[in-house]
Protein backbone atom coordinates (compact mmCIF):
# COMPACT_ATOMS: atom_id res chain seq x y z
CA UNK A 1 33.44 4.11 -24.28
CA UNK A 2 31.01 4.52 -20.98
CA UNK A 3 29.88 1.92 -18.35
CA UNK A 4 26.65 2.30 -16.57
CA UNK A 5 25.78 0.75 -13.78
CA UNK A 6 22.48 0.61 -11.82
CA UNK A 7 21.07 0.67 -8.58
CA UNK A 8 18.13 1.76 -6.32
CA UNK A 9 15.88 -1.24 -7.35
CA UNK A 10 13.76 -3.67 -5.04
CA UNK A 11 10.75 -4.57 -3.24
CA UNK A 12 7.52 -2.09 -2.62
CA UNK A 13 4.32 -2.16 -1.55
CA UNK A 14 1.57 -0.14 -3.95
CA UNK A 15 2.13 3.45 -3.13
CA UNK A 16 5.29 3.14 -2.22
CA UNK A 17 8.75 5.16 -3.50
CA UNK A 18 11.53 3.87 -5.02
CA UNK A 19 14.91 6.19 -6.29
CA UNK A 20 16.99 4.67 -9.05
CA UNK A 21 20.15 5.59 -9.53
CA UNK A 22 22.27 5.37 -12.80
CA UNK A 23 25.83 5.87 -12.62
CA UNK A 24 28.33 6.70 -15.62
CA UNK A 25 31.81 6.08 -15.87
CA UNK A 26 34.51 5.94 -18.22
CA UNK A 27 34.19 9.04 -21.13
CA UNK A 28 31.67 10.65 -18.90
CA UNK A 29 32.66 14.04 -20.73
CA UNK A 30 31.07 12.20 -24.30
CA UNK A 31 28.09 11.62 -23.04
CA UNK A 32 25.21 13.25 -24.14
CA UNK A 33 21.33 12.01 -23.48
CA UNK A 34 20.07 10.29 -20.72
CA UNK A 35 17.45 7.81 -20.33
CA UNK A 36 15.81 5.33 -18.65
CA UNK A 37 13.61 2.10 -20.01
CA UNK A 38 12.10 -0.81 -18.84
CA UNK A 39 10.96 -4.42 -19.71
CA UNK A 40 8.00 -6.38 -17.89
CA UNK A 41 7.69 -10.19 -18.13
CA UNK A 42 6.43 -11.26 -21.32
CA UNK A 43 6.53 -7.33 -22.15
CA UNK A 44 8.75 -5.57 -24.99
CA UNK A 45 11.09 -2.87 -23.70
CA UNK A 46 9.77 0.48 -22.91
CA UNK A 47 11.37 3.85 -22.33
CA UNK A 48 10.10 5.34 -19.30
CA UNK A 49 11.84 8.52 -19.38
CA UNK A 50 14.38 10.63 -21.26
CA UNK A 51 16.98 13.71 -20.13
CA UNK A 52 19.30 15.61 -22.01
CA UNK A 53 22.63 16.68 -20.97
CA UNK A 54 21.34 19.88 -20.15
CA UNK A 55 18.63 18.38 -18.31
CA UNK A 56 15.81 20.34 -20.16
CA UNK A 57 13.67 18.91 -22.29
CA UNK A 58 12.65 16.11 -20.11
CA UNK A 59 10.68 13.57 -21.78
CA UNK A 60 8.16 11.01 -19.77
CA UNK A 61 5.74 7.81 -20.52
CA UNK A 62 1.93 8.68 -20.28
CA UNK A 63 1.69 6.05 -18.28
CA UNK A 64 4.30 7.60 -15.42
CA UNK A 65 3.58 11.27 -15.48
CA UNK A 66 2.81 13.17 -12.59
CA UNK A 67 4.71 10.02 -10.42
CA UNK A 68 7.90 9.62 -12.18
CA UNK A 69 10.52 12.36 -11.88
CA UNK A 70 13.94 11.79 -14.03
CA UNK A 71 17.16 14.38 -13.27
CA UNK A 72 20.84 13.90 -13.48
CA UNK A 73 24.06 15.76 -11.83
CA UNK A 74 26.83 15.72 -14.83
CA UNK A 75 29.14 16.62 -11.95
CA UNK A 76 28.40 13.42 -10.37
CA UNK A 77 28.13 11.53 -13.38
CA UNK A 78 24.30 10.06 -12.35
CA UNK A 79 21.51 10.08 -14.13
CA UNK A 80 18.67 9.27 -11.22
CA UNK A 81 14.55 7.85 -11.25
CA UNK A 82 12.43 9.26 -8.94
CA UNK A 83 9.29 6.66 -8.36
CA UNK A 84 6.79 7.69 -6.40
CA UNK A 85 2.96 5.91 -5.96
CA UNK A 86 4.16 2.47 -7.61
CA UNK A 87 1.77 0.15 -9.09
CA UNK A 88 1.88 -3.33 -9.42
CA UNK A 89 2.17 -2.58 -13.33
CA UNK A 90 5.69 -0.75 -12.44
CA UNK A 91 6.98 -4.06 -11.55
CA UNK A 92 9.65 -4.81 -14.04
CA UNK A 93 13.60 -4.50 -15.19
CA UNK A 94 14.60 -1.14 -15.45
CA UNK A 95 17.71 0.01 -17.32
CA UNK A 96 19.66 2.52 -17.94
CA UNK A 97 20.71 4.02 -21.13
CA UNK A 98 23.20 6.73 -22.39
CA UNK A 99 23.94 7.75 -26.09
CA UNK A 100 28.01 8.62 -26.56
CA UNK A 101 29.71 9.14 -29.76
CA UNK A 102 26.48 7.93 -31.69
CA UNK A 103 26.08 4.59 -29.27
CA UNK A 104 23.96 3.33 -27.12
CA UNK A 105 24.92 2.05 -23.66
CA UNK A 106 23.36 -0.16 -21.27
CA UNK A 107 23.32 -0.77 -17.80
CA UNK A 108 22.78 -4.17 -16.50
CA UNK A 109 19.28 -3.29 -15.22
CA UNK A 110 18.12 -3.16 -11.86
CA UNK A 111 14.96 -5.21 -10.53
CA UNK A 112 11.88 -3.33 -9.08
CA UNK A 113 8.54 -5.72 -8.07
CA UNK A 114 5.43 -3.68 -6.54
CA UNK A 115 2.83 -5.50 -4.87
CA UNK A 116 -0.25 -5.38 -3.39
């Protein structure tokens, strides 16, 4: 078994940056893709980006390409979300998610609100 546990999340301004960090503990060596999703009020979940172990492919949203930049340090144990020019439409829960031994783990998900 793995526990994740976010971090990195708050308040911005439009434009602004924001780095989230995932870390993984427990069977770290198990662990095998990486990702990162979110949920907006009212909204269904949404993966916003997706790493392998190796790191290569990377996967991304349409909607935060070019902005949103996801890498992870297996020596560290971190899987981490670059944010750069937020929009208000960023504003939501983001989690973080790992696949182990054919489950899915969750962090507790970390709060980010953009605003004008």
């Amino acid at each position: 078994q793995v526990q994740l546990a976010e971090s990195g999340g708050g308040s911005v301004q439009t434009g602004g940056s924001l780095r989230l960090s995932c870390v993984i503990s427990g069977k770290t060596w198990t662990v095998g893709p990486g990702a990162w999703y979110r949920q907006a009020p009212g909204k269904e979940r949404e993966l916003v980006a997706r790493i392998t172990r190796g790191g290569v492919p990377r996967e991304y949203a349409v909607s935060v390409k070019g902005r949103f930049t996801i890498s992870r340090d297996n020596d560290k144990n971190r899987v981490d979300l670059q944010m750069d020019n937020l929009r208000r439409e960023s504003t939501a829960v983001y989690y973080c998610c790992a696949s182990a031994e054919g489950l899915d783990y969750w962090g507790q998900g970390t709060q980010v609100t953009v605003s004008a």
